[in-house]
PDB file of N, CA and C in Angstrom:
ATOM      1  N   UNK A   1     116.317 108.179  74.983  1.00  0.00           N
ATOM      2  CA  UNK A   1     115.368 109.250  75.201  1.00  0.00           C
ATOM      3  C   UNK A   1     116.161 110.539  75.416  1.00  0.00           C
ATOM      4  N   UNK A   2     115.510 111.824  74.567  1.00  0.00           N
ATOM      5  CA  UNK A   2     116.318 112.990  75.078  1.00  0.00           C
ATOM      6  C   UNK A   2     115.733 113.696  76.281  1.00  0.00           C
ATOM      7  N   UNK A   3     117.042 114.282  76.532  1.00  0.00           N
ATOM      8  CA  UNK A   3     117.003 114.975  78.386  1.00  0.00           C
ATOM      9  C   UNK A   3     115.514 115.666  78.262  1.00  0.00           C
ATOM     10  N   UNK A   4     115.303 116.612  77.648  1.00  0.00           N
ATOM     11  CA  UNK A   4     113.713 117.479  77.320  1.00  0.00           C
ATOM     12  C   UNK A   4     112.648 116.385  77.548  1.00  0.00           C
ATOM     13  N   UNK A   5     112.488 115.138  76.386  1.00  0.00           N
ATOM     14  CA  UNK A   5     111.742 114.540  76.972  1.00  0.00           C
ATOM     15  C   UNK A   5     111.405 114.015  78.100  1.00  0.00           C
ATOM     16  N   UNK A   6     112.714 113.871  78.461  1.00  0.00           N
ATOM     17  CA  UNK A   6     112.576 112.718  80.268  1.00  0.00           C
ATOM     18  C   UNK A   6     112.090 113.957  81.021  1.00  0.00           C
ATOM     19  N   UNK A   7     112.489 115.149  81.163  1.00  0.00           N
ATOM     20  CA  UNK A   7     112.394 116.146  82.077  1.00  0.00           C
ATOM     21  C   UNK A   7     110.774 116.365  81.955  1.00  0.00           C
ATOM     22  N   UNK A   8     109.954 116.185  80.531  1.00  0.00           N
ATOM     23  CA  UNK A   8     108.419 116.786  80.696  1.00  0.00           C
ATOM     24  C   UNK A   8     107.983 115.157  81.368  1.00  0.00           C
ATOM     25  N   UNK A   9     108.632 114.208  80.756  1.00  0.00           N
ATOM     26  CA  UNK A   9     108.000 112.848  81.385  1.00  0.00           C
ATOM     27  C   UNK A   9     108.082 112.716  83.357  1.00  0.00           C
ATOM     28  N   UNK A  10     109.083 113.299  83.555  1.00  0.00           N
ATOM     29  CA  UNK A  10     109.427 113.324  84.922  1.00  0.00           C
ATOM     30  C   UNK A  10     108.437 114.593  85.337  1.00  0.00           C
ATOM     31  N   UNK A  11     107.987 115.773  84.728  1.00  0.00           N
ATOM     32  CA  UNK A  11     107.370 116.700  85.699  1.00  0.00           C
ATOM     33  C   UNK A  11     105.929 116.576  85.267  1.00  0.00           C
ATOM     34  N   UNK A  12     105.673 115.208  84.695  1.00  0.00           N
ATOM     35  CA  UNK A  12     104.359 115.252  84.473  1.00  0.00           C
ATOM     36  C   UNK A  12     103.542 113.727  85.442  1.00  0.00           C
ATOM     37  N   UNK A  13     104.757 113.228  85.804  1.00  0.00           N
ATOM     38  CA  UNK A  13     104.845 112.523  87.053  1.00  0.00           C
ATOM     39  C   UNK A  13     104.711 112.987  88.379  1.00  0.00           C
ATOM     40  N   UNK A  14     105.357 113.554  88.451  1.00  0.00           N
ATOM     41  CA  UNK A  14     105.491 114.460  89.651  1.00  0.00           C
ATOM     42  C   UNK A  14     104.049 115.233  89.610  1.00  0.00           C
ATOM     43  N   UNK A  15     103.290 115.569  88.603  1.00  0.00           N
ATOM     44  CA  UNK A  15     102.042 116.431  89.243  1.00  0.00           C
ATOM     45  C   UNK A  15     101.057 115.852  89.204  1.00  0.00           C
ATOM     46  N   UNK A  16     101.215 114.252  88.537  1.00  0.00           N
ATOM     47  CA  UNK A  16     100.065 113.458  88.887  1.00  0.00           C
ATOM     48  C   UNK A  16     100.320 112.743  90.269  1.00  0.00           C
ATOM     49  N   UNK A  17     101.081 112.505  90.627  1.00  0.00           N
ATOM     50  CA  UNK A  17     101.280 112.493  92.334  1.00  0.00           C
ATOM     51  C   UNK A  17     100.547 113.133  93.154  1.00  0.00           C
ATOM     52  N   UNK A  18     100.660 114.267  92.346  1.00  0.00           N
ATOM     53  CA  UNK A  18     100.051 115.366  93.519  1.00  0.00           C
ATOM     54  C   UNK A  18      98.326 115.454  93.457  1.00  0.00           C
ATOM     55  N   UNK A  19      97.861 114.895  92.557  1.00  0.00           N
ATOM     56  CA  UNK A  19      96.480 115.073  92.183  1.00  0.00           C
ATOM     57  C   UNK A  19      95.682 115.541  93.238  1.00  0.00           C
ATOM     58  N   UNK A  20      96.055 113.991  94.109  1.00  0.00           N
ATOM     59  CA  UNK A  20      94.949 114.261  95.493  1.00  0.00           C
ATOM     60  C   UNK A  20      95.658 115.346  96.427  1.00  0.00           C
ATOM     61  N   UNK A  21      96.597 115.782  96.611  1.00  0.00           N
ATOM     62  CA  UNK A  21      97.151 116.614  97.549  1.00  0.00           C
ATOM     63  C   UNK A  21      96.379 118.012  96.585  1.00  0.00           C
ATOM     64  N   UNK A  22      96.565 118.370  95.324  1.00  0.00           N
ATOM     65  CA  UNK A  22      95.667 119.440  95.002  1.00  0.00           C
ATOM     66  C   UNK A  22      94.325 119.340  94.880  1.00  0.00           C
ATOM     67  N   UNK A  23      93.300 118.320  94.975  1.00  0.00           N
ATOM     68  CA  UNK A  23      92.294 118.315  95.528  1.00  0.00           C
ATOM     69  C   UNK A  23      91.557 118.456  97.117  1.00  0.00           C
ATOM     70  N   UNK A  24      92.167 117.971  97.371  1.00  0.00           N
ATOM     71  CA  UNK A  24      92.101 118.254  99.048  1.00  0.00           C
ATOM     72  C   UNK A  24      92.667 119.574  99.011  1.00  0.00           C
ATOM     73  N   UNK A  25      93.169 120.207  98.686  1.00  0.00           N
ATOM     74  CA  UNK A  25      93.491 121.680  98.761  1.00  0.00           C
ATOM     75  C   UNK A  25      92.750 122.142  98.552  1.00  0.00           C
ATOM     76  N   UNK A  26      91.389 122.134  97.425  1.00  0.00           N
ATOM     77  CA  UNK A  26      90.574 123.137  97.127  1.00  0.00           C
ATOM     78  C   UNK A  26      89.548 122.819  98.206  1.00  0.00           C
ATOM     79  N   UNK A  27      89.346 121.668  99.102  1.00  0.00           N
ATOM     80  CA  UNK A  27      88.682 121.449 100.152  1.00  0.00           C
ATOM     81  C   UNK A  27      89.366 122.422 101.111  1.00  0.00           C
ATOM     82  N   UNK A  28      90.343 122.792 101.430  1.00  0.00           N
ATOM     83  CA  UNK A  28      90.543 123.563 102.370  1.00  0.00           C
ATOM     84  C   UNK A  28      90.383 124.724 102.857  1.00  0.00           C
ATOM     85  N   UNK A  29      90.604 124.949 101.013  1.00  0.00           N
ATOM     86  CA  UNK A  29      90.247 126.613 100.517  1.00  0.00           C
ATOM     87  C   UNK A  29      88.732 126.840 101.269  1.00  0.00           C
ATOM     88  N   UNK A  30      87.930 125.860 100.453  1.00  0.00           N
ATOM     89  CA  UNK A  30      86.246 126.102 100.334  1.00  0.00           C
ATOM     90  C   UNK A  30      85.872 126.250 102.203  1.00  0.00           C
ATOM     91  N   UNK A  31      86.729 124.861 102.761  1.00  0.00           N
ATOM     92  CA  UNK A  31      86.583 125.387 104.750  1.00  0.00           C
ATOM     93  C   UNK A  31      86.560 126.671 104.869  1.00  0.00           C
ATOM     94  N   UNK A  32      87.885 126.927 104.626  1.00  0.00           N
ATOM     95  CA  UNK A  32      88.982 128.050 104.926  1.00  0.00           C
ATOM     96  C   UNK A  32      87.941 129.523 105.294  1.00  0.00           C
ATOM     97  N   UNK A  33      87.777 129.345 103.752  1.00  0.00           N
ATOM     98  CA  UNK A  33      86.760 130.597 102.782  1.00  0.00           C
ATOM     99  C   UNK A  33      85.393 130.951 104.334  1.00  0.00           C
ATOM    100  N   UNK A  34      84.429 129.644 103.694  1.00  0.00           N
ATOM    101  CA  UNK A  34      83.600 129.359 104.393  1.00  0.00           C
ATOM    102  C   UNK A  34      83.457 129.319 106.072  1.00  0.00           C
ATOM    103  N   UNK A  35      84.563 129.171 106.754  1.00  0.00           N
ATOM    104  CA  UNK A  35      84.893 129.589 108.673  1.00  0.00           C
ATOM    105  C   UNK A  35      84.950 131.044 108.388  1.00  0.00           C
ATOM    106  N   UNK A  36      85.828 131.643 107.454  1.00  0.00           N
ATOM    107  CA  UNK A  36      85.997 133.081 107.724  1.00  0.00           C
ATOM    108  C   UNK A  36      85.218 133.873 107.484  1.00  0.00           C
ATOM    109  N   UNK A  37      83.657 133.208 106.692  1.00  0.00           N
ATOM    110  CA  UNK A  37      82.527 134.264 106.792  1.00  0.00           C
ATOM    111  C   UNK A  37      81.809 134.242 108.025  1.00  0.00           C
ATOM    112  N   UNK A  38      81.446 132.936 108.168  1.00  0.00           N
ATOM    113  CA  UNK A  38      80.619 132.340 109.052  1.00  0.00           C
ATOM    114  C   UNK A  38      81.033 133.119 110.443  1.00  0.00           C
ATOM    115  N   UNK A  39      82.240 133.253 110.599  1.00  0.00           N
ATOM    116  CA  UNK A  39      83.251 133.614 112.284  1.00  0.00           C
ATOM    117  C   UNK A  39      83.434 134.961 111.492  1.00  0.00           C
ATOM    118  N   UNK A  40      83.271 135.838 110.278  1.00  0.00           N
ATOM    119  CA  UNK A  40      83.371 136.890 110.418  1.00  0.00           C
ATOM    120  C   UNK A  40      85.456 137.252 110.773  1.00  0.00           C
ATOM    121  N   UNK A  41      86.078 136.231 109.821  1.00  0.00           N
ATOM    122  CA  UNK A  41      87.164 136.528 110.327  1.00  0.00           C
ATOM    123  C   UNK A  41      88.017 137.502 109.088  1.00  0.00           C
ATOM    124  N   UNK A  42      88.695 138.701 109.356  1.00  0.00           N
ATOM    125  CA  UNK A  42      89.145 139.456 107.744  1.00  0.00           C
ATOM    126  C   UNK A  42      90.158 138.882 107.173  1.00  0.00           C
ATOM    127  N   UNK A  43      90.915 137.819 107.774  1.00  0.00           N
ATOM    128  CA  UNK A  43      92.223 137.387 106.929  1.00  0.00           C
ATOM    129  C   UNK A  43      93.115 136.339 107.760  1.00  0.00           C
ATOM    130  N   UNK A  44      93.451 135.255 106.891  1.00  0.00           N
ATOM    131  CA  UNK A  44      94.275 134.471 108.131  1.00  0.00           C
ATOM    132  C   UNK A  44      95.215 134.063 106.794  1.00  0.00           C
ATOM    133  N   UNK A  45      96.107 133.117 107.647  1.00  0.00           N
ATOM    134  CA  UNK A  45      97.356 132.696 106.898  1.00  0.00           C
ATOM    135  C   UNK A  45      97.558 130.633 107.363  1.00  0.00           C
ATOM    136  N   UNK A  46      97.664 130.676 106.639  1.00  0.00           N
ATOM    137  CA  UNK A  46      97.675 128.977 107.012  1.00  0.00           C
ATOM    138  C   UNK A  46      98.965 128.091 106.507  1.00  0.00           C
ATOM    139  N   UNK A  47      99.028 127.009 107.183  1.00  0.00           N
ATOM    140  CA  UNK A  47     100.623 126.193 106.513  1.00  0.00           C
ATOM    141  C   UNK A  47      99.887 124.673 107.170  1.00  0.00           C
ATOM    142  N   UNK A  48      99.920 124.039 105.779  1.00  0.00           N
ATOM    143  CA  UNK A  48      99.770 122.330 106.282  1.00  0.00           C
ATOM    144  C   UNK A  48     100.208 121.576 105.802  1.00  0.00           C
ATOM    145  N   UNK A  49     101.264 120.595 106.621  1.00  0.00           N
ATOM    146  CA  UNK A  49     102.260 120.156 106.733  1.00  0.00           C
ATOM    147  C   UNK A  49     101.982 118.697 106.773  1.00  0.00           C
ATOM    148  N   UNK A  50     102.554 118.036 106.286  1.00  0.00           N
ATOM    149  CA  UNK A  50     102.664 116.288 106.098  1.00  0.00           C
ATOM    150  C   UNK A  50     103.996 115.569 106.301  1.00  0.00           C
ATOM    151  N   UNK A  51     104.237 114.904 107.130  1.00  0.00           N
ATOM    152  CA  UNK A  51     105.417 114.335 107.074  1.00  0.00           C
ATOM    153  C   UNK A  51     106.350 115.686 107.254  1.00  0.00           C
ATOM    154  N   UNK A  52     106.589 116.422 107.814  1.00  0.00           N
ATOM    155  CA  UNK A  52     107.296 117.382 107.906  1.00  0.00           C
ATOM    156  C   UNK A  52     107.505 118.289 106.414  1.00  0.00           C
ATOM    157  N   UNK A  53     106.986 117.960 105.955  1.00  0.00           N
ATOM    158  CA  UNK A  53     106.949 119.222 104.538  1.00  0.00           C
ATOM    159  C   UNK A  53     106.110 120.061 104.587  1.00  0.00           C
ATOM    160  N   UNK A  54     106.178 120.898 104.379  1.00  0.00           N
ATOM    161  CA  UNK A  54     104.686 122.127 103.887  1.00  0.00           C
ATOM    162  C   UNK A  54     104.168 121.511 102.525  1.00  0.00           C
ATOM    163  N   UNK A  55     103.049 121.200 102.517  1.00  0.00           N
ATOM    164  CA  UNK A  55     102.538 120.977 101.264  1.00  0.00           C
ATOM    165  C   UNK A  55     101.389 121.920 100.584  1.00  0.00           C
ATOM    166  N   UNK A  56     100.909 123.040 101.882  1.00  0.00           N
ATOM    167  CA  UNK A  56     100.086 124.057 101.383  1.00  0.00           C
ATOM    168  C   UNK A  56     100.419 125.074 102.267  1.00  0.00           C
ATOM    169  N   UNK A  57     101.068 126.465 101.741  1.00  0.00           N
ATOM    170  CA  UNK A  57     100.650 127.192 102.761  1.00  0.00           C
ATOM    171  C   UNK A  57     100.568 128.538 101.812  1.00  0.00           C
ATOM    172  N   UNK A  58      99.099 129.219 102.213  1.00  0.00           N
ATOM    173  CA  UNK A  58      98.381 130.198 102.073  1.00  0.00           C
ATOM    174  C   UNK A  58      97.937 131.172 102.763  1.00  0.00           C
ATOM    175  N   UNK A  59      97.526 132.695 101.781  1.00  0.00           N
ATOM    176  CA  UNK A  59      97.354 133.710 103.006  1.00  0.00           C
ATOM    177  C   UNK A  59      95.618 133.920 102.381  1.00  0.00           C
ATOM    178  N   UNK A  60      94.390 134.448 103.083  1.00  0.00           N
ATOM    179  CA  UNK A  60      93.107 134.258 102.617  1.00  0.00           C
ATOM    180  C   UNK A  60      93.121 135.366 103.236  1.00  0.00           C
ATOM    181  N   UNK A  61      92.061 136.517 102.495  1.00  0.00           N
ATOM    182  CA  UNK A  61      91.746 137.778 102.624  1.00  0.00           C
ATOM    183  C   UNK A  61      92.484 138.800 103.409  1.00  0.00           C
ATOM    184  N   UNK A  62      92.418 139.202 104.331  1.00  0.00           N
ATOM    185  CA  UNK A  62      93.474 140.972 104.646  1.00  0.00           C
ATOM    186  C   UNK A  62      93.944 140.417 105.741  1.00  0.00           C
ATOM    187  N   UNK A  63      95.546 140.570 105.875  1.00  0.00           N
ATOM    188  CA  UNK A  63      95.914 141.271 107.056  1.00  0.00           C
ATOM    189  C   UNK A  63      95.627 142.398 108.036  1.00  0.00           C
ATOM    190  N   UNK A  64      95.667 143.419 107.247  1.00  0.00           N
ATOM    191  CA  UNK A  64      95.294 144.444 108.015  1.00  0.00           C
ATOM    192  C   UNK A  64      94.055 144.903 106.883  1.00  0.00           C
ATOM    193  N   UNK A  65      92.849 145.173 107.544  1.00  0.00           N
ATOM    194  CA  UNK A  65      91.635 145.303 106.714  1.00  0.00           C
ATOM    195  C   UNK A  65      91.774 147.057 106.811  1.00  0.00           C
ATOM    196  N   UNK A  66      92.430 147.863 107.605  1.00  0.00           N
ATOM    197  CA  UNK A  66      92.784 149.196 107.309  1.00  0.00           C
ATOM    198  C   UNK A  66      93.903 149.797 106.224  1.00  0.00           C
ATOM    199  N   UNK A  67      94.831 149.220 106.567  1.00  0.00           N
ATOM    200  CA  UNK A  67      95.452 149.203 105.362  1.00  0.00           C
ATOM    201  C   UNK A  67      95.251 148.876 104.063  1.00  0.00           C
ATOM    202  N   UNK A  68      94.240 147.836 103.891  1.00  0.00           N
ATOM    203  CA  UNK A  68      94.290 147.021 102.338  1.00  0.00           C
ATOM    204  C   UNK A  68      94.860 145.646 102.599  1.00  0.00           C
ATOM    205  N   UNK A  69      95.449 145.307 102.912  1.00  0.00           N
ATOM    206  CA  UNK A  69      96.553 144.508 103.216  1.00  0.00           C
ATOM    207  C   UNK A  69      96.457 143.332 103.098  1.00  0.00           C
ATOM    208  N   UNK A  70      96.721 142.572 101.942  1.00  0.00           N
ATOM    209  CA  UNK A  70      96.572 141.047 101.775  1.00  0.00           C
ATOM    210  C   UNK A  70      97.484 140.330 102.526  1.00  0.00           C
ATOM    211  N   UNK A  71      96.405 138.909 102.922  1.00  0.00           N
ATOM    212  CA  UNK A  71      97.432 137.649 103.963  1.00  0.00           C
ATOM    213  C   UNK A  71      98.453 137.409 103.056  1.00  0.00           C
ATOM    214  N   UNK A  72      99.440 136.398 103.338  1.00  0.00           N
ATOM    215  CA  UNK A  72     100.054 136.275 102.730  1.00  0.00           C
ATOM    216  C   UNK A  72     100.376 134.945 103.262  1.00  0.00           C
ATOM    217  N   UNK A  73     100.905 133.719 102.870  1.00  0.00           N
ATOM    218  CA  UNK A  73     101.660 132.662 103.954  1.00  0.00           C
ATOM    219  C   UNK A  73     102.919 132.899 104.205  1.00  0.00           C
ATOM    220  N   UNK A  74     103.462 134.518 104.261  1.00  0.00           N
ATOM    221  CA  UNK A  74     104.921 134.740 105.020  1.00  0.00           C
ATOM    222  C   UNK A  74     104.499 135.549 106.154  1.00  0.00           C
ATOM    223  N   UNK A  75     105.605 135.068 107.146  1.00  0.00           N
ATOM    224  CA  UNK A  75     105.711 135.434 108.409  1.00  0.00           C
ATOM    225  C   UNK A  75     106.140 136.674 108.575  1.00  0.00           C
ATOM    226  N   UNK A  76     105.575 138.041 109.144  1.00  0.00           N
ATOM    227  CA  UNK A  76     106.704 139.374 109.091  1.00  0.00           C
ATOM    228  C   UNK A  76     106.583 139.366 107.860  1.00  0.00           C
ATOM    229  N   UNK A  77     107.873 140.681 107.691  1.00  0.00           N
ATOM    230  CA  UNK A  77     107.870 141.561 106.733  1.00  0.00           C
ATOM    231  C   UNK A  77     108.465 141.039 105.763  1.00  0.00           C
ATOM    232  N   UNK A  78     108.454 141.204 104.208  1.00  0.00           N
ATOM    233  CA  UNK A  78     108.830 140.119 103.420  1.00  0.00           C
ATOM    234  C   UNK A  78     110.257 141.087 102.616  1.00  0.00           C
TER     235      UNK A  78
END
């Protein structure tokens, strides 16, 4: 087998692994989304972690809602 092939065979492994970890993600989103109208919140940042990895981390609507300022999932100034 050539290296190209093994490499799409190997990263097409690797993202069916992940299937359910990116489904349950769009569940989090839809929470996420859905607390921050409901609570009226302008922007948060989130990190969720499994086994000590980050496996999602996201920023949802403004940091600073005066500025413009999109979340981001980095800490401080980038």
């Amino acid at each position: 087998m050539n290296p190209e092939r093994a490499a799409v065979i190997a990263l097409f492994l690797f993202f069916s692994s992940l299937a359910p970890v990116l489904a349950q993600s769009d569940k989090v989103d839809e929470y996420v989304r859905a607390e921050m109208q409901r609570q009226k919140i302008p922007g948060l940042s989130i990190a969720v972690v499994r086994n000590g990895e980050v496996i999602k981390a996201k920023g949802y609507g403004l940091a600073n809602v005066e500025l413009n300022v999109v979340a981001t999932p980095h800490y401080g100034p980038l």
